[in-house]
Protein backbone atom coordinates (compact mmCIF):
# COMPACT_ATOMS: atom_id res chain seq x y z
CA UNK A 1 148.75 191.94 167.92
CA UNK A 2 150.74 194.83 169.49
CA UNK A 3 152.25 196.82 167.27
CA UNK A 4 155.33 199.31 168.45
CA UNK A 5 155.51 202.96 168.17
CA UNK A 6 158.00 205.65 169.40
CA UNK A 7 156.59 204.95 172.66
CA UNK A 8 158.50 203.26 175.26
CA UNK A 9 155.72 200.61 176.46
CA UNK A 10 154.81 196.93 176.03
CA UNK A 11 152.16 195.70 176.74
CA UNK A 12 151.40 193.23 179.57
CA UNK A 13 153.12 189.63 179.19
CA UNK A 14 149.81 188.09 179.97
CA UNK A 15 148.28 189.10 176.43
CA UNK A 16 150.94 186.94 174.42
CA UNK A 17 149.89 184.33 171.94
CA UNK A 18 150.19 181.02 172.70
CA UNK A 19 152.96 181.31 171.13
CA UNK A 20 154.31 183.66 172.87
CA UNK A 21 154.14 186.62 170.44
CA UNK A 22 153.71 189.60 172.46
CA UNK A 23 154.40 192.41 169.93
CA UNK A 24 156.02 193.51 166.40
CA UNK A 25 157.86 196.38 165.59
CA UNK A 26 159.66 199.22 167.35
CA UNK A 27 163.35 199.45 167.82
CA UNK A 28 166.69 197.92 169.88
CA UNK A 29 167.44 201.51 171.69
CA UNK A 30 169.05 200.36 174.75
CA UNK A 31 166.05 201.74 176.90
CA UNK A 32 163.58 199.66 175.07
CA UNK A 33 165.83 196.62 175.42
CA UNK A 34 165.94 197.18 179.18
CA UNK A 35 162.58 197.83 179.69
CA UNK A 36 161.54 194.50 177.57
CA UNK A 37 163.79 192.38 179.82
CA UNK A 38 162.43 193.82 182.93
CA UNK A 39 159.29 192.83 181.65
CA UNK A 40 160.33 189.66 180.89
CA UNK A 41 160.51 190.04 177.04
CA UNK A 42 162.87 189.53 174.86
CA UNK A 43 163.20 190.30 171.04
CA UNK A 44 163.57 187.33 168.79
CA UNK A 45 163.62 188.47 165.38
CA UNK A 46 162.59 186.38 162.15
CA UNK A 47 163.51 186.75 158.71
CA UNK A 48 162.05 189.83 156.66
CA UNK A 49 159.34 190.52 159.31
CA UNK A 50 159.26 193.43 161.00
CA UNK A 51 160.79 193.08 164.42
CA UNK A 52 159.07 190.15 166.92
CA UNK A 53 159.12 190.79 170.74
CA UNK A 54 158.25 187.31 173.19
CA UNK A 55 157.24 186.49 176.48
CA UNK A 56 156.54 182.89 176.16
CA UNK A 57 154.76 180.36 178.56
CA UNK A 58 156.11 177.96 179.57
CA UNK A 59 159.56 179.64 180.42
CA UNK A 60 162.89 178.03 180.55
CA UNK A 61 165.24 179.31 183.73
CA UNK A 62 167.92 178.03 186.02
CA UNK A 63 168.36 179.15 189.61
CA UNK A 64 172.37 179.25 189.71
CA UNK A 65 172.59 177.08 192.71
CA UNK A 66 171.11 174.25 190.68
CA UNK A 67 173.24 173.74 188.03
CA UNK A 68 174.05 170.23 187.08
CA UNK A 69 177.78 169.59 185.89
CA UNK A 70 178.05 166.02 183.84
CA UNK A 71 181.20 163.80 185.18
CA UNK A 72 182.16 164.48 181.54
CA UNK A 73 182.08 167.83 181.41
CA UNK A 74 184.08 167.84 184.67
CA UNK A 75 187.13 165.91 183.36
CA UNK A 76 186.90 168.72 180.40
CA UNK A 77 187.34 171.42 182.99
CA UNK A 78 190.07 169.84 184.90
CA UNK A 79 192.23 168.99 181.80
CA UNK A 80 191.70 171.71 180.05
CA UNK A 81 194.09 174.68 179.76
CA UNK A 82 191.61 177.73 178.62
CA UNK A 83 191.32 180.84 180.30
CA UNK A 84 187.91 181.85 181.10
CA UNK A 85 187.42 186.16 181.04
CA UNK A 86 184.60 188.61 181.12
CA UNK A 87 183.90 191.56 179.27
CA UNK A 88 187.47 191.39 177.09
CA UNK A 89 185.64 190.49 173.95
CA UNK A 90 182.15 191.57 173.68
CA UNK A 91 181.73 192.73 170.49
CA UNK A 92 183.77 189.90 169.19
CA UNK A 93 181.30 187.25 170.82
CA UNK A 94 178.08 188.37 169.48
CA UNK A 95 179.44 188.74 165.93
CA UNK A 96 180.79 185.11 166.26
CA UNK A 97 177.39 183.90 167.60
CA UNK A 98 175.73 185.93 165.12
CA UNK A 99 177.90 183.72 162.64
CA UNK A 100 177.86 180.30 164.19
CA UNK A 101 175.37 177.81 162.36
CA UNK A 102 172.43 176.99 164.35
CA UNK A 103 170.67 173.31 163.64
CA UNK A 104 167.30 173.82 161.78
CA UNK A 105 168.10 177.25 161.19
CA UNK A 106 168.69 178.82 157.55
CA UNK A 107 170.31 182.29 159.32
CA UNK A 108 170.63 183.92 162.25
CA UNK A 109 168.09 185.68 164.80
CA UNK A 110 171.36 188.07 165.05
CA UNK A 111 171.02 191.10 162.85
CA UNK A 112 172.74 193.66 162.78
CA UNK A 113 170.81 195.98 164.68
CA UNK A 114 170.32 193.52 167.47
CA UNK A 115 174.22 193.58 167.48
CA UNK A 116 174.29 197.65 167.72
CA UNK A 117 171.55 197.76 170.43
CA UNK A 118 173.69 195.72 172.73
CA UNK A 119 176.90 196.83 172.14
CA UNK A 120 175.35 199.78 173.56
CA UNK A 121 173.70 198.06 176.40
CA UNK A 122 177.95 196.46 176.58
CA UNK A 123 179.03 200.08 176.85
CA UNK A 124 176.44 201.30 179.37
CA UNK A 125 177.10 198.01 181.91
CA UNK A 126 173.96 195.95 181.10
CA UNK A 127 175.07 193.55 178.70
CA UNK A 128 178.33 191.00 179.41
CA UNK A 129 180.09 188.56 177.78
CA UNK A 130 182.30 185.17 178.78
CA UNK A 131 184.70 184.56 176.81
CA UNK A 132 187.47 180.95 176.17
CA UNK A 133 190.75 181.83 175.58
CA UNK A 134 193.06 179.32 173.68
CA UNK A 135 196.63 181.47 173.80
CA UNK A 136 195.50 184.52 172.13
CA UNK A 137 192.76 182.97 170.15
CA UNK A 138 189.25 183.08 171.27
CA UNK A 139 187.76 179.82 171.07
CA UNK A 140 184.30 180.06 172.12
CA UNK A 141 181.89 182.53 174.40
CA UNK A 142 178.12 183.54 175.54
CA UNK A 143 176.57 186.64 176.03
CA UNK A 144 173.49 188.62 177.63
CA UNK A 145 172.37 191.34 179.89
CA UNK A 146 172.15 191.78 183.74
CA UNK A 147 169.52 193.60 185.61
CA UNK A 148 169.02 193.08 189.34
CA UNK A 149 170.13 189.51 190.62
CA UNK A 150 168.82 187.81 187.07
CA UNK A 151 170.89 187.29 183.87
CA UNK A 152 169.22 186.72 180.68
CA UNK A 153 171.24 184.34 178.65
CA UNK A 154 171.12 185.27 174.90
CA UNK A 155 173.79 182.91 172.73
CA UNK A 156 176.72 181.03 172.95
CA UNK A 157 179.30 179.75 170.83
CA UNK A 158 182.28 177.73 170.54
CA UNK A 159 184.98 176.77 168.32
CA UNK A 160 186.50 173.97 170.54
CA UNK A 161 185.14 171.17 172.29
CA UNK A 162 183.21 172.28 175.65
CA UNK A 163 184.18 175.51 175.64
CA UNK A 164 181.40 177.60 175.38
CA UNK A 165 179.95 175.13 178.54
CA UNK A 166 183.49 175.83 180.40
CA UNK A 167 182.66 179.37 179.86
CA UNK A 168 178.59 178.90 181.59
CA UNK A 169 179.83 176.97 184.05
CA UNK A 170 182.75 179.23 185.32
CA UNK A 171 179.85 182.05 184.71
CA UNK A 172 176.98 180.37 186.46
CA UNK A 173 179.10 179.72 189.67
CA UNK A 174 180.25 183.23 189.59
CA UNK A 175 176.58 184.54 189.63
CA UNK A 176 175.93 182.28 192.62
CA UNK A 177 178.81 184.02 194.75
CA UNK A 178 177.22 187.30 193.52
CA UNK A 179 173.90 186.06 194.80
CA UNK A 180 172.10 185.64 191.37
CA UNK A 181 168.86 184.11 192.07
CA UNK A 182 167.64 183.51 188.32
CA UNK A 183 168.82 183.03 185.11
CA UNK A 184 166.95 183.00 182.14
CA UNK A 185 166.75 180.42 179.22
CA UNK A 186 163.84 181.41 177.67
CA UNK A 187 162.85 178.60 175.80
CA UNK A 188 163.72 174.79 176.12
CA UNK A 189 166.66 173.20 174.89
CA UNK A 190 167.98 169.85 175.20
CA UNK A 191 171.29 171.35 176.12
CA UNK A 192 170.48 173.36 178.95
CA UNK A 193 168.03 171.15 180.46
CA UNK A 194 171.05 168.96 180.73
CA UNK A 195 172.61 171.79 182.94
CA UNK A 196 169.64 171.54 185.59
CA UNK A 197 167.30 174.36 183.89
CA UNK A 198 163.49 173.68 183.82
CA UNK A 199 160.44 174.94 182.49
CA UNK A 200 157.62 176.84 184.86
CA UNK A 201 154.96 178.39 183.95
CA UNK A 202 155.81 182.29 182.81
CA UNK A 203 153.41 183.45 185.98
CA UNK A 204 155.97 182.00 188.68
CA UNK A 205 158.91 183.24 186.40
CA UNK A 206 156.94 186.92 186.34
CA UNK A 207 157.04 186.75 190.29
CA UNK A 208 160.80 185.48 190.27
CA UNK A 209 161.83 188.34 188.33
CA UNK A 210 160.32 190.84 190.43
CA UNK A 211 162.20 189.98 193.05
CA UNK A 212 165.26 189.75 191.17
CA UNK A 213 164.39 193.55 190.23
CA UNK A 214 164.61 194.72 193.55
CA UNK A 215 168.34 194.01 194.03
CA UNK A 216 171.02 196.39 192.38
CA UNK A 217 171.92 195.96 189.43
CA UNK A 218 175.69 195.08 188.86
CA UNK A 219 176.41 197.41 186.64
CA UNK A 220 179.90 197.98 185.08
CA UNK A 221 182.60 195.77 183.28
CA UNK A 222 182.49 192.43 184.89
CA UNK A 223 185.60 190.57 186.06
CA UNK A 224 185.46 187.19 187.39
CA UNK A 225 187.04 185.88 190.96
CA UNK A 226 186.78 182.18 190.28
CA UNK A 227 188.23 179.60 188.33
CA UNK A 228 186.35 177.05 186.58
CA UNK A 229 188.23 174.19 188.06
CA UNK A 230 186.75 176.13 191.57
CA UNK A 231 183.02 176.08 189.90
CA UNK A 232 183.36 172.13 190.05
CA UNK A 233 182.98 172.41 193.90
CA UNK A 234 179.81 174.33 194.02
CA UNK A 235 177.82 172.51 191.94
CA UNK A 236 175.88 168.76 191.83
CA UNK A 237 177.57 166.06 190.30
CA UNK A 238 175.30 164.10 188.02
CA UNK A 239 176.11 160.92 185.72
């Protein structure tokens, strides 16, 4: 197994476990964080152990264009009255997914450090959150970072009924009129395969990135230019 230095390298994605273990140690500095993502890694820490880095195979993404909306979750988004921002709450979000109870899970993946390294990938333009707004009370929200034309989706969490999906969907259709061509799930879930998202095997996703890599990055505070009553219209209908 790989372990980290002060060096800024990984090693290749290929050499993961099966698993999908690709190294231990090292630290959250913004430039590592960037550099694991572009790599198609992502840190996933566990418990006492020292820091855990993945790049696991299968892998879970969603091409923006594809992204299945429920009849359900429609009538949510029609009647409901939350307003969806970007970037007003960041630091807020990730402590309250840091908080919010995860089934089978004991803790959180969250720590604290995890939280400093992207607040200043937040404050640099990388990292972005969505947030629900019930009056002046935020009721649920998602974070992760941006690099190229791919978004790597980190956590979620909501305190209301379909907000945190009000807050992907209104997200996902906004990084289809920005031309996002892949956004990453990293590892299956029920929930998100619901939204369209599908496993491949982490050699096509290693291609996909690339090319996502070659566009600019949208760097910057992010402000969204579409409602997620307007989202409805992009996207499949499914039962």
């Amino acid at each position: 197994m790989y372990v980290l230095g002060d060096e800024l390298v990984f090693p290749p994605p290929e050499h993961a476990s099966p698993e999908g273990l690709i190294a231990i140690g090292g630290d959250v500095s913004p430039q590592r964080l960037l550099l694991a993502y572009a790599q198609g890694i992502f840190p996933w820490p566990s418990g006492e152990l020292p820091l855990l880095w993945f790049s696991p195979d299968p892998r879970f993404t969603l091409v923006p264009d594809d992204l299945h909306i429920s009849r359900s979750l429609r009538k949510s988004v029609r009647a409901s009255r939350l307003e969806i921002r970007a970037d007003s709450a960041f630091d807020a979000v990730i402590r309250q997914c840091a908080r919010t109870p995860r089934a089978g899970q004991d803790g959180t993946w969250i720590t604290d450090e995890l939280i400093d390294g992207y607040l200043e990938l937040h404050r640099l333009g990388y990292a972005h959150s969505v947030e629900a707004w019930d009056g002046g009370e935020l009721v649920g929200g998602l974070y992760g970072v941006s690099l190229g034309s791919a978004f790597f989706g980190e956590s979620m969490f909501a305190k209301q009924p379909d907000a945190s999906k009000i807050c992907f969907t209104t997200l996902v259709a906004q990084l289809a009129r920005w031309d996002f061509s892949l956004i990453d799930c990293q590892i299956y879930t029920e929930h998100l395969a619901r939204f369209g998202a599908l496993e491949q095997p982490r050699a096509d996703f290693l291609i996909q990135l690339r090319g996502a890599l070659r566009d600019p990055t949208r760097q910057g505070s992010w402000m969204l230019d579409i409602a997620p009553t307007e989202a409805l219209e992009h996207f499949h209908a499914i039962p």
